[in-house]
Protein backbone atom coordinates (compact mmCIF):
# COMPACT_ATOMS: atom_id res chain seq x y z
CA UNK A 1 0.00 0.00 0.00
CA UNK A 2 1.58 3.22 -0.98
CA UNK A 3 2.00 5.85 1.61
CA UNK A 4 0.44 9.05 1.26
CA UNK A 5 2.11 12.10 -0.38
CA UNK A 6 0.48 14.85 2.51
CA UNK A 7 1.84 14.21 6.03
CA UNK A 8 -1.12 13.03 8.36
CA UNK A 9 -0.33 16.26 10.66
CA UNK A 10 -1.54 18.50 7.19
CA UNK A 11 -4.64 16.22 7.50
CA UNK A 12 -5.29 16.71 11.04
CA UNK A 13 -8.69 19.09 12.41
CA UNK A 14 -8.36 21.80 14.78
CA UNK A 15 -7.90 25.14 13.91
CA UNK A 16 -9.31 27.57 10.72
CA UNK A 17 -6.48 29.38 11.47
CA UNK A 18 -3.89 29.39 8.70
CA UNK A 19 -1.34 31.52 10.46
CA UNK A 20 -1.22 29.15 13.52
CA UNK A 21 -1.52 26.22 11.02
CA UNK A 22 1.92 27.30 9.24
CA UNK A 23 3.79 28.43 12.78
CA UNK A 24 2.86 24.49 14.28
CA UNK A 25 4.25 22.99 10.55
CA UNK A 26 6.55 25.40 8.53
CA UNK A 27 7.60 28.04 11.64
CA UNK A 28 10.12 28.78 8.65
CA UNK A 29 7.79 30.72 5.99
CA UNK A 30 6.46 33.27 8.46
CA UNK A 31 7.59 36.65 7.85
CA UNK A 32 8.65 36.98 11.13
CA UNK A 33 11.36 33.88 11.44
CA UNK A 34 15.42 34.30 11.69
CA UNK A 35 14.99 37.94 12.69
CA UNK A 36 18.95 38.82 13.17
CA UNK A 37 19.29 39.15 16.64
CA UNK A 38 20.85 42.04 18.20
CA UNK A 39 20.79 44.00 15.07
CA UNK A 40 18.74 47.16 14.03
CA UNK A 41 17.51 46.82 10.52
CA UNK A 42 15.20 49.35 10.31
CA UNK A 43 17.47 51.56 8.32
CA UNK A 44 18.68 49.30 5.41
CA UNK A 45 15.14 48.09 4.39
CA UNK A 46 12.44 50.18 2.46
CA UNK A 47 9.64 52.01 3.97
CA UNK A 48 6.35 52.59 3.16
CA UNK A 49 4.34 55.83 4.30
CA UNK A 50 1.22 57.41 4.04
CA UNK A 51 -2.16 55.60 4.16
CA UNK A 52 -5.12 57.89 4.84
CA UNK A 53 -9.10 56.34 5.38
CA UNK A 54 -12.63 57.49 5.67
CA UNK A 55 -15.99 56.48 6.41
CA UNK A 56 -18.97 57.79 3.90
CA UNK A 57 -22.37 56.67 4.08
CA UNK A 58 -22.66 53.66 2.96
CA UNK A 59 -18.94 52.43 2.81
CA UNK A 60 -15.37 53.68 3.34
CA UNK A 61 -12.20 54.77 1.55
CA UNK A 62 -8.58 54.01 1.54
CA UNK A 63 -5.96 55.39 0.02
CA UNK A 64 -2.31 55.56 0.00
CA UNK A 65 0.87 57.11 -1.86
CA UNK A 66 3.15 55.11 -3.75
CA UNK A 67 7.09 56.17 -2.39
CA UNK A 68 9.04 53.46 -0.41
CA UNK A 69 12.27 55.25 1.18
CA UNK A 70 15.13 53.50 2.38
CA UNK A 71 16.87 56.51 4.60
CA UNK A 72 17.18 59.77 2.64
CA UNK A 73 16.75 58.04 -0.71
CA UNK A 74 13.54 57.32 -2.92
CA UNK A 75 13.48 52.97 -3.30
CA UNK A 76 10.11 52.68 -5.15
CA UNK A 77 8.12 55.57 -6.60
CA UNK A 78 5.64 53.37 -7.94
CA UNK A 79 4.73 51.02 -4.68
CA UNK A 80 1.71 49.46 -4.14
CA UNK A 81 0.11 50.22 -0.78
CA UNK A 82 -3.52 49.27 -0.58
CA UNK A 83 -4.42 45.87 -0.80
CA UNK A 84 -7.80 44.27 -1.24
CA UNK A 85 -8.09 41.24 1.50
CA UNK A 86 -11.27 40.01 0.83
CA UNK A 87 -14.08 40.90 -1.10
CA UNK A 88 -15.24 43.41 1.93
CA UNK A 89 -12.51 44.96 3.66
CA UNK A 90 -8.84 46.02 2.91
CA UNK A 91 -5.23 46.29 4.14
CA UNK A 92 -3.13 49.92 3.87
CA UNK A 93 0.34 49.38 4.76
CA UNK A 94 3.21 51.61 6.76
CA UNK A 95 6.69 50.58 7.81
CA UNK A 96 8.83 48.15 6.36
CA UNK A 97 7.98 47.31 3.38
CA UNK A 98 8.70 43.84 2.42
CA UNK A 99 7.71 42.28 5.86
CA UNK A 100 4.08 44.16 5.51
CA UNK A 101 4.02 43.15 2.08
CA UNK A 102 4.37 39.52 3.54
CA UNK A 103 2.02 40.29 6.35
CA UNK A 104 -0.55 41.04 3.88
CA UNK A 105 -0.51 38.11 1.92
CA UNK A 106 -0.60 35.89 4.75
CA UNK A 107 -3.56 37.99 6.21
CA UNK A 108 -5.19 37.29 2.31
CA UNK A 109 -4.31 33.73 2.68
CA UNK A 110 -5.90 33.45 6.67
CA UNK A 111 -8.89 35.10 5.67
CA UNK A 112 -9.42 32.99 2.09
CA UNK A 113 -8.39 29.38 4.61
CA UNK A 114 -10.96 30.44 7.42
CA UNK A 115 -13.90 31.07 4.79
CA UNK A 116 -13.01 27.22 3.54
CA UNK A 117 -12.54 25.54 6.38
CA UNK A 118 -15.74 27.23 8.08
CA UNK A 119 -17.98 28.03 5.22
CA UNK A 120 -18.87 31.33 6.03
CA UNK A 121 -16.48 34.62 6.10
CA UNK A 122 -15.21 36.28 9.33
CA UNK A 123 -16.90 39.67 10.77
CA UNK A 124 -15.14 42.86 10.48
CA UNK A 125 -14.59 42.21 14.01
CA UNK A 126 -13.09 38.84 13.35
CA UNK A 127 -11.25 39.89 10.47
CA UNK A 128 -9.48 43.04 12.56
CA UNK A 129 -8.75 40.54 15.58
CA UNK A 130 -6.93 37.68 13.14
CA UNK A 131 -5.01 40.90 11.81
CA UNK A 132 -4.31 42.31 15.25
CA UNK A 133 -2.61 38.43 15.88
CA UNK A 134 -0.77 38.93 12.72
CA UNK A 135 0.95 42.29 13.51
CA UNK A 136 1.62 41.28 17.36
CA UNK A 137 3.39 38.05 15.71
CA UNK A 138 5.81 40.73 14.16
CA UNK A 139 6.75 42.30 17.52
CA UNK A 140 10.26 40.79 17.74
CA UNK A 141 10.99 42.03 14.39
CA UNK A 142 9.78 45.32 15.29
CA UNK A 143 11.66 45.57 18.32
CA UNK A 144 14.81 45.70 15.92
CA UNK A 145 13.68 48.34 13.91
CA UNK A 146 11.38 46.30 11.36
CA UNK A 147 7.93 48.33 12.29
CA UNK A 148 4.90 47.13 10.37
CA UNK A 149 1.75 49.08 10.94
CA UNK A 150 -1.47 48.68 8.84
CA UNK A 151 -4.55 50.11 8.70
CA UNK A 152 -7.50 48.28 7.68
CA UNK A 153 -10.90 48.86 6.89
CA UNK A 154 -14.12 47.14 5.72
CA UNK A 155 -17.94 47.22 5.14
CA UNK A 156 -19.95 45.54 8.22
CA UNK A 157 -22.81 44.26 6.99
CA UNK A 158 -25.02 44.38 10.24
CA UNK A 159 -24.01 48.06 10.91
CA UNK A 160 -24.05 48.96 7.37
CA UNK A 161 -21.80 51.00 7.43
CA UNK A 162 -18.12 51.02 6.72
CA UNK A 163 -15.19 50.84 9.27
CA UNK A 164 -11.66 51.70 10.18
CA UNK A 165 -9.37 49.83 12.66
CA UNK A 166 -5.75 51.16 13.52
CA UNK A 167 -2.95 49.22 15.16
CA UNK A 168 0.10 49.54 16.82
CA UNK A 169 3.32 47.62 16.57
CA UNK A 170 2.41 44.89 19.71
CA UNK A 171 -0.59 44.36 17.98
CA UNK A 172 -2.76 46.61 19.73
CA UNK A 173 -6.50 47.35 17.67
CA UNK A 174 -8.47 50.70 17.80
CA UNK A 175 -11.65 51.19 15.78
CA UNK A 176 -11.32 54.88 13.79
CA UNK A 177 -14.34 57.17 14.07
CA UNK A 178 -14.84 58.79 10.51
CA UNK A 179 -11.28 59.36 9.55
CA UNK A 180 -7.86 58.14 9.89
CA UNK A 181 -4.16 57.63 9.01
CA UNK A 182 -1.16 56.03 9.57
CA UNK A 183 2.39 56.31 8.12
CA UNK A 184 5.26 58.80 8.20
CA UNK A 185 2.53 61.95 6.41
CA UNK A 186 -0.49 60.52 8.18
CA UNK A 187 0.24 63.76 11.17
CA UNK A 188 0.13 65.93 8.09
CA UNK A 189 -2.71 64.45 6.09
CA UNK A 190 -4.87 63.50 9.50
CA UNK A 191 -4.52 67.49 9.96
CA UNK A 192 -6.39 68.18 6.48
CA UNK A 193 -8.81 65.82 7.11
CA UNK A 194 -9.71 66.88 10.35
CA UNK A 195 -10.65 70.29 8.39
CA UNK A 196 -11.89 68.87 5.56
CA UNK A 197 -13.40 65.75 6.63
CA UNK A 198 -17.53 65.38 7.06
CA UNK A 199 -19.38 62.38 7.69
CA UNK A 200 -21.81 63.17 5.25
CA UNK A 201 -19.47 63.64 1.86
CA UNK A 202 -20.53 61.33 -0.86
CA UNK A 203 -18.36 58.71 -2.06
CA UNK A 204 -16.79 61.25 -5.36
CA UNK A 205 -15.96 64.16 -2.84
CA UNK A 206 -14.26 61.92 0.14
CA UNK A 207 -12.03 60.83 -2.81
CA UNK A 208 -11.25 63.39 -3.81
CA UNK A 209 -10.55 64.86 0.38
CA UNK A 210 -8.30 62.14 0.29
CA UNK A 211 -6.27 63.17 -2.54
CA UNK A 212 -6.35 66.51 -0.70
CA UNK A 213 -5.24 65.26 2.53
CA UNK A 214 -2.17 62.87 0.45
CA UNK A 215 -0.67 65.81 -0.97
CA UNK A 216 -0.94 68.22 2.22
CA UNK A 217 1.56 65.10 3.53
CA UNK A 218 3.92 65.05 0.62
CA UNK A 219 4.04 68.65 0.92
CA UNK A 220 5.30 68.74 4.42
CA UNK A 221 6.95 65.09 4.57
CA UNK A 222 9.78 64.26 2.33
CA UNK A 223 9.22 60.33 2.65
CA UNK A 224 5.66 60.46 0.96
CA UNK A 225 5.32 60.89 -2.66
CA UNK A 226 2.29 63.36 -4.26
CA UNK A 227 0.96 63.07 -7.83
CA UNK A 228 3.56 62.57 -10.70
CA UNK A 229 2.37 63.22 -13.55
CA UNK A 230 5.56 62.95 -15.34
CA UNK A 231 5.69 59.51 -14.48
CA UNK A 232 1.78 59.46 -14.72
CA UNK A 233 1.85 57.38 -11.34
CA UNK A 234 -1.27 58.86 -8.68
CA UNK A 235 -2.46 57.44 -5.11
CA UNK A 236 -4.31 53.80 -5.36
CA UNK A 237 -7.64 54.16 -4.04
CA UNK A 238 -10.00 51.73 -2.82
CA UNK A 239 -13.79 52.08 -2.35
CA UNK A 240 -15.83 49.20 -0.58
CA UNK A 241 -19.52 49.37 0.17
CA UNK A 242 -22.35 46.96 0.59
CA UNK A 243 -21.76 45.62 -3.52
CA UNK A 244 -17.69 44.86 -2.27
CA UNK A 245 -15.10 46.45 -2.89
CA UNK A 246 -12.94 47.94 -6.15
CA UNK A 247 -9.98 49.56 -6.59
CA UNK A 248 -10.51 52.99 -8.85
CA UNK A 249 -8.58 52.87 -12.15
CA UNK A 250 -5.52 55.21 -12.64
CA UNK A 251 -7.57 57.15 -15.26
CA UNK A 252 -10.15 57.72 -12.47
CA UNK A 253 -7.70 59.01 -9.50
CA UNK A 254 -5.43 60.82 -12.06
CA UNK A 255 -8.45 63.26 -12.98
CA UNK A 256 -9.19 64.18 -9.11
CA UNK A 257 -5.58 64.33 -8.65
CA UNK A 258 -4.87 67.14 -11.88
CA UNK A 259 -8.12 68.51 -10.35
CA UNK A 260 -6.67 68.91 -7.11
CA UNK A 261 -3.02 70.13 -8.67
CA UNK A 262 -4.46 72.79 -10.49
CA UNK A 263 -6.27 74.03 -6.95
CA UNK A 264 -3.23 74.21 -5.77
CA UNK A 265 -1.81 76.44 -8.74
CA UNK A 266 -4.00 79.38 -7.50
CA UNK A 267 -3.94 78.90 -3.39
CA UNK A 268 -0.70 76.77 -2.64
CA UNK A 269 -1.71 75.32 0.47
CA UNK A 270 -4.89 73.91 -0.12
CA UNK A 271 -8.78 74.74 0.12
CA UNK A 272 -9.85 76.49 3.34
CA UNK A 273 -12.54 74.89 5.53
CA UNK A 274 -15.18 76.41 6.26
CA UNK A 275 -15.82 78.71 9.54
CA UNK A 276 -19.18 78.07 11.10
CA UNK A 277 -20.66 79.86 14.20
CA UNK A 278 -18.51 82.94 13.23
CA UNK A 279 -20.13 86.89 12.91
């Protein structure tokens, strides 16, 4: 009788995790594994930046620049940021690069295993927590400079209504009212929003806040690119509502962008918000 080509421990029941499936078997594959003890590597690996989302009626928006840095120096002008994990919800990534690149696709992976092995898809609770395990599983890399913060955000169906959680580096989760942002710019852009921001914008004029907010940060932070339309590369945006979710095409985000650019021709430093309860 010929022995079977799948080791019985791949065929044994007991978890719908995928993550905790791969640490028990192949510890080795995890983005987080031979971290170089000792060493700070912060500085010789690219960095992503600025991630900014909102909530609209009906859904939310991400969005996120496309410079990597590595030090003073430009590694990617052309990086993708904003990643789809599911049909309903999506990642934004800050911090070193390649590891949240790797986070990402593992967090793709956990979510696609969990709706196989269960039949049904996680909550936008669930989904945040298995995320929150993810980021907390980075924490000795982190601790030698290798930082991976996301952002993610997703359509609850029972609230209908759109959501935003934020982390920080040990893992820690905090649900976003209406706006938020993370990355190197996100002080800069989460300023603009707070002026510009209103909870009831329709889904064409949050974009293009968004854009506003993205180039307020690469206007005050060297690490996060703006519009080039030289290289005709623009933000990657991501809309999900109650139909799922879709990322806008370039044509799309490249007219609110030269929109937004030629704003800026005539008052430099943005629109003004404006002033209620005044005389």
């Amino acid at each position: 009788m010929s022995e079977s080509r799948i080791p019985a421990a791949y065929m044994t029941p007991g978890t719908s995790s995928f993550a905790d499936f791969l640490t028990a078997q192949s510890p080795e594959l995890l983005p987080r594994h031979n971290a170089a003890a000792g060493n700070n590597l912060g500085d010789i690996a690219p960095h992503g930046t600025t991630i900014v989302a909102a909530t609209f009626p009906g859904g939310v928006i991400i969005a996120g620049d496309r410079r990597a840095t590595q030090g003073n120096l430009i590694a990617e002008r052309d990086m993708r940021k904003v990643f789809p994990s599911d049909e309903y919800s999506a990642v934004g990534i800050a911090g070193s690069a390649g590891l949240a690149v790797e986070l990402v696709k593992l967090f793709q992976t956990e979510l696609e295993h969990y709706e196989k092995i269960e039949g049904t898809t996680l909550s936008i609770e669930g989904k945040a927590s298995r995320l929150s395990a993810l980021v907390r599983g980075n924490l000795p890399m982190a601790m030698q400079g290798l930082v991976v913060v996301p952002l993610f955000v997703g359509f609850d169906p029972d609230a209908g209504a759109g959501k935003i959680y934020g982390y920080d580096p040990t893992g820690g989760r905090y649900e976003q009212t209406g706006y938020s942002g993370v990355g190197s710019g996100s002080l800069f852009a989460k300023g603009a929003l707070k002026k510009l921001y209103r909870p009831d914008l329709d889904e064409d004029t949050l974009v293009a806040v968004l854009i506003q907010a993205l180039y307020d940060a690469a206007d005050d932070d060297s690490a996060t690119g703006g519009p080039d339309l030289s290289r005709r590369l623009f933000p990657l945006v991501h809309v999900i509502t109650a139909d799922g979710g879709r990322t806008l095409p370039d044509t799309e985000v490249a007219a609110v962008a030269q929109s937004v650019i030629a704003g800026r021709l005539q008052r430099p430093d943005g629109p003004i918000a404006e002033i209620e309860g005044g005389q």
